[in-house]
N, C-alpha and C. Protein backbone atom coordinates (compact mmCIF):
# COMPACT_ATOMS: atom_id res chain seq x y z
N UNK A 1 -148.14 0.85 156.39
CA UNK A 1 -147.90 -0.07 157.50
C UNK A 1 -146.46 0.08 157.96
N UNK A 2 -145.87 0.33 159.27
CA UNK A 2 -144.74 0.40 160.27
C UNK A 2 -144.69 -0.42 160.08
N UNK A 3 -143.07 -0.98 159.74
CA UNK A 3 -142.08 -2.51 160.24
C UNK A 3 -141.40 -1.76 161.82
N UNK A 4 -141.66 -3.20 162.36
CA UNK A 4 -140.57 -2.88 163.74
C UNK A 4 -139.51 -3.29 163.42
N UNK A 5 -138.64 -3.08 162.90
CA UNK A 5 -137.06 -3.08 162.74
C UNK A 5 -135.83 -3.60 163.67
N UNK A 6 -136.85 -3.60 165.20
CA UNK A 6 -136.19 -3.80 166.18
C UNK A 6 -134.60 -2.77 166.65
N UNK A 7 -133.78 -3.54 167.20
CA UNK A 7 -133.16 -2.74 168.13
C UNK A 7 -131.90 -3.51 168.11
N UNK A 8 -130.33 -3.19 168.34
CA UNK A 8 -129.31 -4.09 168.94
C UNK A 8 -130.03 -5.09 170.20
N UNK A 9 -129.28 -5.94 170.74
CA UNK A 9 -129.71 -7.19 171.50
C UNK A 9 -129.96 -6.54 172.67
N UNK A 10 -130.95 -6.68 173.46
CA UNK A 10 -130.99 -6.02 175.04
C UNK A 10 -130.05 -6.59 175.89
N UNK A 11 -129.11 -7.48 176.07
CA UNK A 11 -128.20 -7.91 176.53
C UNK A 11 -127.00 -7.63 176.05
N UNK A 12 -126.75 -6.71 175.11
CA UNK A 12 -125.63 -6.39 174.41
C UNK A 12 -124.90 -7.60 173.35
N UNK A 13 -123.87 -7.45 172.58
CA UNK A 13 -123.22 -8.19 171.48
C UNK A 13 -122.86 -9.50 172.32
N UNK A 14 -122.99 -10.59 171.92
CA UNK A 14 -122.67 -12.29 172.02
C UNK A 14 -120.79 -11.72 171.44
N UNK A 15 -120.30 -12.54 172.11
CA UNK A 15 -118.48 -12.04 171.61
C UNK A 15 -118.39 -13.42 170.18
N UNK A 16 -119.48 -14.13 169.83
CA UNK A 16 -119.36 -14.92 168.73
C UNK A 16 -120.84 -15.72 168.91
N UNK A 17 -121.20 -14.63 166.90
CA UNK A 17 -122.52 -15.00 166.82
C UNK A 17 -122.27 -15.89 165.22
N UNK A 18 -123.10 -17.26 165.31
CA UNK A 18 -123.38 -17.70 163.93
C UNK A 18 -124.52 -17.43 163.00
N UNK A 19 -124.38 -16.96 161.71
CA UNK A 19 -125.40 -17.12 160.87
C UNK A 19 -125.54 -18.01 160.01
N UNK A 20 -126.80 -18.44 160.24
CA UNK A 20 -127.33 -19.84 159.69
C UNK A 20 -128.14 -19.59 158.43
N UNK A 21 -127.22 -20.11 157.00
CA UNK A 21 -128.04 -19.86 155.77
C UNK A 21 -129.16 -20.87 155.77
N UNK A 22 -130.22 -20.48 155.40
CA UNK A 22 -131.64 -21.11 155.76
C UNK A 22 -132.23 -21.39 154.49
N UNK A 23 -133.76 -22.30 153.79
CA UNK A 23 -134.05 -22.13 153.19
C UNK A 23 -135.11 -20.89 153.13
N UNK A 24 -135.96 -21.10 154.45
CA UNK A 24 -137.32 -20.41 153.91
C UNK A 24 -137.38 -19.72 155.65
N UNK A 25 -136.96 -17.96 155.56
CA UNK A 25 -136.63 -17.59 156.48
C UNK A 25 -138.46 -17.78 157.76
N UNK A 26 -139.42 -17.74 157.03
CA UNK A 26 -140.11 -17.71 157.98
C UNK A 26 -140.77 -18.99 158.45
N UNK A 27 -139.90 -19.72 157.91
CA UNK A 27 -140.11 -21.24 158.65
C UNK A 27 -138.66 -21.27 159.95
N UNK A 28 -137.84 -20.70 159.69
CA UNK A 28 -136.81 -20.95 160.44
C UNK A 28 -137.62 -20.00 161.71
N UNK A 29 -137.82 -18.66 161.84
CA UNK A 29 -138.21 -17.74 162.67
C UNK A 29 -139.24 -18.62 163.74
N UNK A 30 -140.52 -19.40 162.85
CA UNK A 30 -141.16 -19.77 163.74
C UNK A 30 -140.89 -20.98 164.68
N UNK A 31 -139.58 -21.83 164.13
CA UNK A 31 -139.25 -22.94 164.99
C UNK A 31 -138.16 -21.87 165.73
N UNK A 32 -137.35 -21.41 165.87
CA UNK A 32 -136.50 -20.72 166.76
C UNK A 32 -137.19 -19.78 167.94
N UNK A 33 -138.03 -19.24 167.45
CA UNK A 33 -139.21 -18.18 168.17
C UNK A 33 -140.09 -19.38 168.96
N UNK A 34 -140.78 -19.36 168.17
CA UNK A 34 -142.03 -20.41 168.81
C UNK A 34 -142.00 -21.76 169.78
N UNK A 35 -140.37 -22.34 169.14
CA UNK A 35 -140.08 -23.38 169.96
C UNK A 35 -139.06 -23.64 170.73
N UNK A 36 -137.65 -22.97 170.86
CA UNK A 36 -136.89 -22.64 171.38
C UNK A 36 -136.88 -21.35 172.25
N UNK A 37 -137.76 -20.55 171.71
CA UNK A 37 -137.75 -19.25 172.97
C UNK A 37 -137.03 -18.11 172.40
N UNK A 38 -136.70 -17.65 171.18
CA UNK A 38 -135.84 -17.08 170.90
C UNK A 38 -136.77 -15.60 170.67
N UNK A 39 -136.63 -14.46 170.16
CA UNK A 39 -136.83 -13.62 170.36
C UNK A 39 -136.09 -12.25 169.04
N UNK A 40 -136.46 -11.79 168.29
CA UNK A 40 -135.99 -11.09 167.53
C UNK A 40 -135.45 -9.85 168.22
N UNK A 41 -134.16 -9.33 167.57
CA UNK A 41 -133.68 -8.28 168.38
C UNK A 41 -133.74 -7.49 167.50
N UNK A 42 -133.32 -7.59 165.91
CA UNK A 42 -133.57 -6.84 165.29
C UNK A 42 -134.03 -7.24 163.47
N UNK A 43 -134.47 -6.90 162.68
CA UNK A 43 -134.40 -7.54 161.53
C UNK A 43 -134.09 -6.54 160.44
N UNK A 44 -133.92 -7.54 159.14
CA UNK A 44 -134.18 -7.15 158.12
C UNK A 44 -135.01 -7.34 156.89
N UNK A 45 -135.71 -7.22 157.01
CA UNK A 45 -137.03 -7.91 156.06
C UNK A 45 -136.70 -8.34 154.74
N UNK A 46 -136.38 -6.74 154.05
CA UNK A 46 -136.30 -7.34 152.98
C UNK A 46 -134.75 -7.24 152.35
N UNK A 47 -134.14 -8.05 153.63
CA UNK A 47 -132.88 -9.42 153.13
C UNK A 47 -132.90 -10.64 153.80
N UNK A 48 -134.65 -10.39 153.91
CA UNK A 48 -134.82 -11.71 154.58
C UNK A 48 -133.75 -12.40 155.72
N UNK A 49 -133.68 -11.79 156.54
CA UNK A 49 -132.76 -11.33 157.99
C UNK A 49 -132.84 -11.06 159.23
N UNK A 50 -132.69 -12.06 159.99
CA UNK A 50 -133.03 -11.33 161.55
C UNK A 50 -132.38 -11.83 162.72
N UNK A 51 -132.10 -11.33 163.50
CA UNK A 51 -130.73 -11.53 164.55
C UNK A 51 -132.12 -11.74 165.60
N UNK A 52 -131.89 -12.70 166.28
CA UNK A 52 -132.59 -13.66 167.27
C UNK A 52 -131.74 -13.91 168.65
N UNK A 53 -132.59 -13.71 170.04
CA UNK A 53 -131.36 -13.79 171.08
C UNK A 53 -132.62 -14.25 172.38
N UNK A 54 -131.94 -15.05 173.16
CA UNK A 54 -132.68 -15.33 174.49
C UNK A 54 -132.58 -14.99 175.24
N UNK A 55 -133.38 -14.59 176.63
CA UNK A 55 -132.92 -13.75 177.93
C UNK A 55 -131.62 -14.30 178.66
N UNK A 56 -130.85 -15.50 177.56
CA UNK A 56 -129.59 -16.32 179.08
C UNK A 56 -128.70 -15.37 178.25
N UNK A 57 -128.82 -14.96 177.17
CA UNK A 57 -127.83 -14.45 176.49
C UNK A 57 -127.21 -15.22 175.05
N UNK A 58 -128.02 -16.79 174.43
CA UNK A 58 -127.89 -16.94 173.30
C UNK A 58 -128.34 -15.98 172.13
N UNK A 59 -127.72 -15.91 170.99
CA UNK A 59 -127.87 -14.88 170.22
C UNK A 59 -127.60 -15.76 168.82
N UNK A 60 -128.00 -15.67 168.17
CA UNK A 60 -128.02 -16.31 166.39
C UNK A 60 -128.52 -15.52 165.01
N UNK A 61 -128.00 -15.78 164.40
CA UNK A 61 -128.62 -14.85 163.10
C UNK A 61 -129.35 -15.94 162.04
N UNK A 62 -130.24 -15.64 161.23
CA UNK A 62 -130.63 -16.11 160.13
C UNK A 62 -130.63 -15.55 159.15
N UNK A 63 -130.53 -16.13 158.09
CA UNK A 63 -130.61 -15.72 156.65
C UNK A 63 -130.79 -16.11 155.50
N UNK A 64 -132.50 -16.34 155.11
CA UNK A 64 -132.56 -17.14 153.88
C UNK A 64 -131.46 -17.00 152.67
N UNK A 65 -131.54 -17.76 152.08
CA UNK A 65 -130.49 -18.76 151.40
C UNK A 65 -130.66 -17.35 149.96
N UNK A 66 -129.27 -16.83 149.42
CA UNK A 66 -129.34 -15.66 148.21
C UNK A 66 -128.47 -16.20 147.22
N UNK A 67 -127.55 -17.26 147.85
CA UNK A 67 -126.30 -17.64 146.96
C UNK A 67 -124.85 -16.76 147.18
N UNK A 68 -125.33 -15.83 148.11
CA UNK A 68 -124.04 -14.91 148.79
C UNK A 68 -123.47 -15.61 149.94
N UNK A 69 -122.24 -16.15 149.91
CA UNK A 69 -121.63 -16.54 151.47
C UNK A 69 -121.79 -18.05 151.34
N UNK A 70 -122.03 -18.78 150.32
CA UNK A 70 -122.37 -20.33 150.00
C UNK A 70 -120.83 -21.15 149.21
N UNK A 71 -119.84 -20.89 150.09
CA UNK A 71 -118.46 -21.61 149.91
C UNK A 71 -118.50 -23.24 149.25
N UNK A 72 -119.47 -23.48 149.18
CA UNK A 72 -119.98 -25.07 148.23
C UNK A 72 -121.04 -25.01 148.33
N UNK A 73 -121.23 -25.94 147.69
CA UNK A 73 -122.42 -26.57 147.28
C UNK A 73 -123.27 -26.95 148.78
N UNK A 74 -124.51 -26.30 148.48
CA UNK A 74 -125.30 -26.44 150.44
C UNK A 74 -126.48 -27.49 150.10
N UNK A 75 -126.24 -28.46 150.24
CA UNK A 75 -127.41 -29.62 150.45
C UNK A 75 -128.03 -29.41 152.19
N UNK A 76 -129.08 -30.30 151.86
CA UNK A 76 -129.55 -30.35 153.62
C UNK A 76 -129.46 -32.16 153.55
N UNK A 77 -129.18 -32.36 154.94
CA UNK A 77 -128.91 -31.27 156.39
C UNK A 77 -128.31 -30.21 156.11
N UNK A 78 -128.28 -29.10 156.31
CA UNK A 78 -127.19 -28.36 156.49
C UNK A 78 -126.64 -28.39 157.86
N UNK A 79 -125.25 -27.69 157.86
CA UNK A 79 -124.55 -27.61 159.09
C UNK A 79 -123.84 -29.40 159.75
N UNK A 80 -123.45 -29.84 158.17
CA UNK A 80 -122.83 -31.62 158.46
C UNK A 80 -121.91 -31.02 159.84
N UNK A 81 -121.67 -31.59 160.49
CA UNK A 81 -120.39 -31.57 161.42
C UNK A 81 -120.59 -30.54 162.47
N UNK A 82 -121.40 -29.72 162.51
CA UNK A 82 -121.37 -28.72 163.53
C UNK A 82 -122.92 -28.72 164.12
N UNK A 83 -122.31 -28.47 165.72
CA UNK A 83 -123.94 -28.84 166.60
C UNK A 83 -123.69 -27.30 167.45
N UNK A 84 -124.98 -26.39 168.02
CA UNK A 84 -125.20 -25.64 168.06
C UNK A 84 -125.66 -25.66 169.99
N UNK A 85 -125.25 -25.12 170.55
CA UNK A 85 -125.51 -25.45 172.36
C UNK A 85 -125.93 -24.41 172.52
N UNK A 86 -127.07 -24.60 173.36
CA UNK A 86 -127.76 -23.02 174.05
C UNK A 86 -128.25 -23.59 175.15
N UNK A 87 -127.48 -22.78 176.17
CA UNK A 87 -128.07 -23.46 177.72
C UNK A 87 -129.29 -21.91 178.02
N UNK A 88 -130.45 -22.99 179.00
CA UNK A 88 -131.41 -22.21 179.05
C UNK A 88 -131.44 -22.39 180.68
N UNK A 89 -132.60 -21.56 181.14
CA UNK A 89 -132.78 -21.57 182.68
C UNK A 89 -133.70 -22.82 182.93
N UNK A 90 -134.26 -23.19 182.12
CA UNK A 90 -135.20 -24.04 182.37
C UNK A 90 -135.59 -24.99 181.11
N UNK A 91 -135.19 -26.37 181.02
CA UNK A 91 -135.49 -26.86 179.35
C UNK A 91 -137.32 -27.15 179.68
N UNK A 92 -137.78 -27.17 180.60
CA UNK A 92 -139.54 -28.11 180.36
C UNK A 92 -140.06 -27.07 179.86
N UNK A 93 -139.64 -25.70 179.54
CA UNK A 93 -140.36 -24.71 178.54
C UNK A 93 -139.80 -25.28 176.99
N UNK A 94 -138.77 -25.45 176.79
CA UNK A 94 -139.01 -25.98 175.35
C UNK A 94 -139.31 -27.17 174.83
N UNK A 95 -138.93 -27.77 175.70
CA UNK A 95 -139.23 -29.18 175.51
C UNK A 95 -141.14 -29.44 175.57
N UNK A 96 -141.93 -28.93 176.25
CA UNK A 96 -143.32 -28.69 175.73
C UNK A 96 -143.57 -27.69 174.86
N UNK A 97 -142.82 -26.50 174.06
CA UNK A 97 -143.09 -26.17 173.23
C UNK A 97 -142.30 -27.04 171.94
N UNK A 98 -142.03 -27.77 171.69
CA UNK A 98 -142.13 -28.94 171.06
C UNK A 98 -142.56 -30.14 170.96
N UNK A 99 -142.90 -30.44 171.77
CA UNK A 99 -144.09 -31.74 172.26
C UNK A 99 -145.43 -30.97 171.67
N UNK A 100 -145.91 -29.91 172.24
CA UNK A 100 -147.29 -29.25 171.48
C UNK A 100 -146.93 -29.22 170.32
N UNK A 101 -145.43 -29.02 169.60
CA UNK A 101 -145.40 -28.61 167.75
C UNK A 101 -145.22 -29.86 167.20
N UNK A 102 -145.35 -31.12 167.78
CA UNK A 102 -145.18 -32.59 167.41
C UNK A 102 -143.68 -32.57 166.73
N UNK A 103 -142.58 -31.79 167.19
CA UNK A 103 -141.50 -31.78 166.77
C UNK A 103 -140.69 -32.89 167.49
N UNK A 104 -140.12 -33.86 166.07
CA UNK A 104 -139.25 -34.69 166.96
C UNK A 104 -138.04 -34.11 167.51
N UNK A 105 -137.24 -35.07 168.94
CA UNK A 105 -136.28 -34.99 169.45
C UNK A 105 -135.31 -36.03 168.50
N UNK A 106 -134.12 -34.95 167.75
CA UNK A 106 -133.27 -36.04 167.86
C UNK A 106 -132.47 -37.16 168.58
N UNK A 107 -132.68 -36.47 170.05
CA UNK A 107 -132.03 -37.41 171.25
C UNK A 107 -132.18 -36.61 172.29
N UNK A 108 -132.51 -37.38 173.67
CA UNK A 108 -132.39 -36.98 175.02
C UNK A 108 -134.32 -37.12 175.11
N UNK A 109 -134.48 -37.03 176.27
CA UNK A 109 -134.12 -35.95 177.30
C UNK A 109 -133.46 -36.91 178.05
N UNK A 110 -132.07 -36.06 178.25
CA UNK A 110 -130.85 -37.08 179.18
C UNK A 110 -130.19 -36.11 179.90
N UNK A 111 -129.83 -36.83 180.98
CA UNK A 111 -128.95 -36.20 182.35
C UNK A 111 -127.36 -36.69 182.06
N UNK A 112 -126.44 -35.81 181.59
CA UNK A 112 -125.17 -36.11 181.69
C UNK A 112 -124.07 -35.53 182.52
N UNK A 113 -122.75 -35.77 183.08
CA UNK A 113 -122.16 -35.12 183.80
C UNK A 113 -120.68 -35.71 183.36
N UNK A 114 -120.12 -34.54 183.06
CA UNK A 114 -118.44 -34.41 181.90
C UNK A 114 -117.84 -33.34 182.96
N UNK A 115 -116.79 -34.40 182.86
CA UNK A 115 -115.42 -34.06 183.56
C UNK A 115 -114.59 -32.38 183.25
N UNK A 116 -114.68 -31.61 183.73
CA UNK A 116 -113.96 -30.34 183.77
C UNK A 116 -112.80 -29.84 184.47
N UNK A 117 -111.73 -30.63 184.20
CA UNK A 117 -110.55 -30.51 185.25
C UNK A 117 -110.51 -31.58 186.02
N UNK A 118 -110.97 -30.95 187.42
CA UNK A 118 -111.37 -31.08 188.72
C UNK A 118 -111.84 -31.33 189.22
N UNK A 119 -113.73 -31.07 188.66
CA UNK A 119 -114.83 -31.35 188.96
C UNK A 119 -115.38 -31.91 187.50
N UNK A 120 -116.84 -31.85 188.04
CA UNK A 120 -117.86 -32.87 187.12
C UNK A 120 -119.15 -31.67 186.95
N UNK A 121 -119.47 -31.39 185.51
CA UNK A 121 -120.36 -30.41 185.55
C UNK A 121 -121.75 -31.04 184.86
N UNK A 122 -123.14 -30.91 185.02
CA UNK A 122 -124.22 -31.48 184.89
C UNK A 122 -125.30 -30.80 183.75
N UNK A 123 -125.52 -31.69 183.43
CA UNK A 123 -126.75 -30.95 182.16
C UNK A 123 -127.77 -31.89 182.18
N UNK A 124 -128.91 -31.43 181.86
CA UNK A 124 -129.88 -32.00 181.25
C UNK A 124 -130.38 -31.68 180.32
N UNK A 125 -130.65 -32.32 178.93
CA UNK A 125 -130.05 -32.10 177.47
C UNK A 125 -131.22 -32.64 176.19
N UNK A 126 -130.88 -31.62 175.72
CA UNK A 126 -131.70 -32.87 174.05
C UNK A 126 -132.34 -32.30 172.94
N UNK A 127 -131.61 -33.04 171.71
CA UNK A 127 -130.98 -32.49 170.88
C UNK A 127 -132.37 -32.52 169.74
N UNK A 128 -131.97 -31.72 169.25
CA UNK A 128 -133.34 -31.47 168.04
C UNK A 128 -132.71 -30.39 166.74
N UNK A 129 -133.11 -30.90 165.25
CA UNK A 129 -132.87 -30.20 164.15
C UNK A 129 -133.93 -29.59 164.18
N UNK A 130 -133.61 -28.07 163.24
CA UNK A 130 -133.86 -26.95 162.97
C UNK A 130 -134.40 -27.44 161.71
N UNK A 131 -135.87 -26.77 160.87
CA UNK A 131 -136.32 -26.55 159.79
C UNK A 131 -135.39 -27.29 158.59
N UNK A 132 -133.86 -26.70 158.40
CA UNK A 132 -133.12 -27.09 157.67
C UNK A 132 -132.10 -28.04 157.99
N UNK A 133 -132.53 -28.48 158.92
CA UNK A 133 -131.13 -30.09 159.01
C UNK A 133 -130.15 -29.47 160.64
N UNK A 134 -130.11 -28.37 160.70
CA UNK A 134 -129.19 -27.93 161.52
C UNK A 134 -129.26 -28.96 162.80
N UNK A 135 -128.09 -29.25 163.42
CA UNK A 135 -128.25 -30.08 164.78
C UNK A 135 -128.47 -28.64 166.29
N UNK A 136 -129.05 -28.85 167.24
CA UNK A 136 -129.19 -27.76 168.30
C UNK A 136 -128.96 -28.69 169.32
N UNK A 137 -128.32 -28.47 170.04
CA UNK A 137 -128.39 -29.13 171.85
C UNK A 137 -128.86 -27.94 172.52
N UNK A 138 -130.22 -28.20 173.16
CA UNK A 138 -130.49 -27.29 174.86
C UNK A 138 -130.33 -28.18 175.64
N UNK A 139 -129.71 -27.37 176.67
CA UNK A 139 -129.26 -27.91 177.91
C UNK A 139 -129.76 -26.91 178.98
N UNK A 140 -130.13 -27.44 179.96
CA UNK A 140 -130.03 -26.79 181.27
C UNK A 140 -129.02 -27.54 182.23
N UNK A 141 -128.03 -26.34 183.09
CA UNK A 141 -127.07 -26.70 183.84
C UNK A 141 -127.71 -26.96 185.57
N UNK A 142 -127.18 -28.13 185.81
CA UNK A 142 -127.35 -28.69 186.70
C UNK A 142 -126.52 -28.94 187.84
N UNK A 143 -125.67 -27.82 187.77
CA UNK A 143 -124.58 -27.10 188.97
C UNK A 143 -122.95 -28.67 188.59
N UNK A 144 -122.55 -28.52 189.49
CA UNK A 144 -120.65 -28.75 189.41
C UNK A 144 -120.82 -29.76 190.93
N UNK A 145 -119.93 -30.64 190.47
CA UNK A 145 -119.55 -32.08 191.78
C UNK A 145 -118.09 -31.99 191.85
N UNK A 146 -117.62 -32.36 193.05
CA UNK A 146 -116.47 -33.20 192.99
C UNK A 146 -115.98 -34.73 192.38
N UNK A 147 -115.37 -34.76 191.82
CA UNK A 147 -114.95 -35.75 190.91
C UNK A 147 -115.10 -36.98 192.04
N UNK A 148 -115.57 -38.49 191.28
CA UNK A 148 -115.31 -39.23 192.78
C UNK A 148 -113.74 -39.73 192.54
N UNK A 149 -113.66 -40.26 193.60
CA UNK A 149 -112.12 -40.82 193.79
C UNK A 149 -112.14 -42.45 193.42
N UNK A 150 -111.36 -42.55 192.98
CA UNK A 150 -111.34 -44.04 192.69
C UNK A 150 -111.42 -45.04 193.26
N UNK A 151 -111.88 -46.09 193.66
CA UNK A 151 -111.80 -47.07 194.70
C UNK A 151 -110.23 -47.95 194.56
């Protein structure tokens, strides 16, 4: 039996990719794949390994858990303190491929708009853990305003 091994990313290298130590790599694959949209670019099977990327150009790695690269002690949640943003072209594709996987939302679906300078830039957002505790925000961007002026 052929493994597809895959390929570097069809969009070329992310200039900063995270790898996420996991428990049970093919539980992580199918919520990232199946419900986020993600897409294998290339793997490694047996190091239980696979670099994952979306057509906007998010890119992530996984890697069940070996005890290599584990700087403390890793309880779940994993990933205390750090949240993970991937803006998409369109969230009502993931957001019903999680509604069909009865996956809860940790929060949203919400419309926010944060100050950037000058202007005011727009998302529509909402946040959901990964298999292992991880926090994720998708967002879809909802274009740039002028700031209002104060009365």
């Amino acid at each position: 039996m052929d493994i597809d091994y895959g390929a570097p990313p069809k969009h070329g290298w992310a200039k900063l990719v995270c790898e996420l130590l996991v428990e049970d790599i093919q539980a992580s694959l199918s919520f990232w794949r199946n419900m986020l949209g993600f897409e294998i670019a290339y793997q490694r099977p047996e190091q239980y390994f696979a670099y994952l990327e979306r057509p906007e150009g998010a890119q992530i790695m996984l890697c069940q858990r070996s005890g290599n690269w584990e700087t403390a002690d890793l309880r779940q949640p994993y990933g205390r303190g750090v949240m993970f943003q991937i803006y998409v072209d369109n969230l009502s594709g993931v957001l019903n491929s999680l509604s069909a996987s009865n996956w809860p939302l940790y929060a949203g679906p919400r419309e926010v708009w944060r100050r950037y300078g000058d202007r005011e830039g727009g998302k529509r957002e909402i946040f959901v853990q990964d298999p292992d505790g991880y926090l994720v925000m998708i967002a879809e961007d909802l274009g740039e305003r002028p700031l209002s002026k104060p009365s």
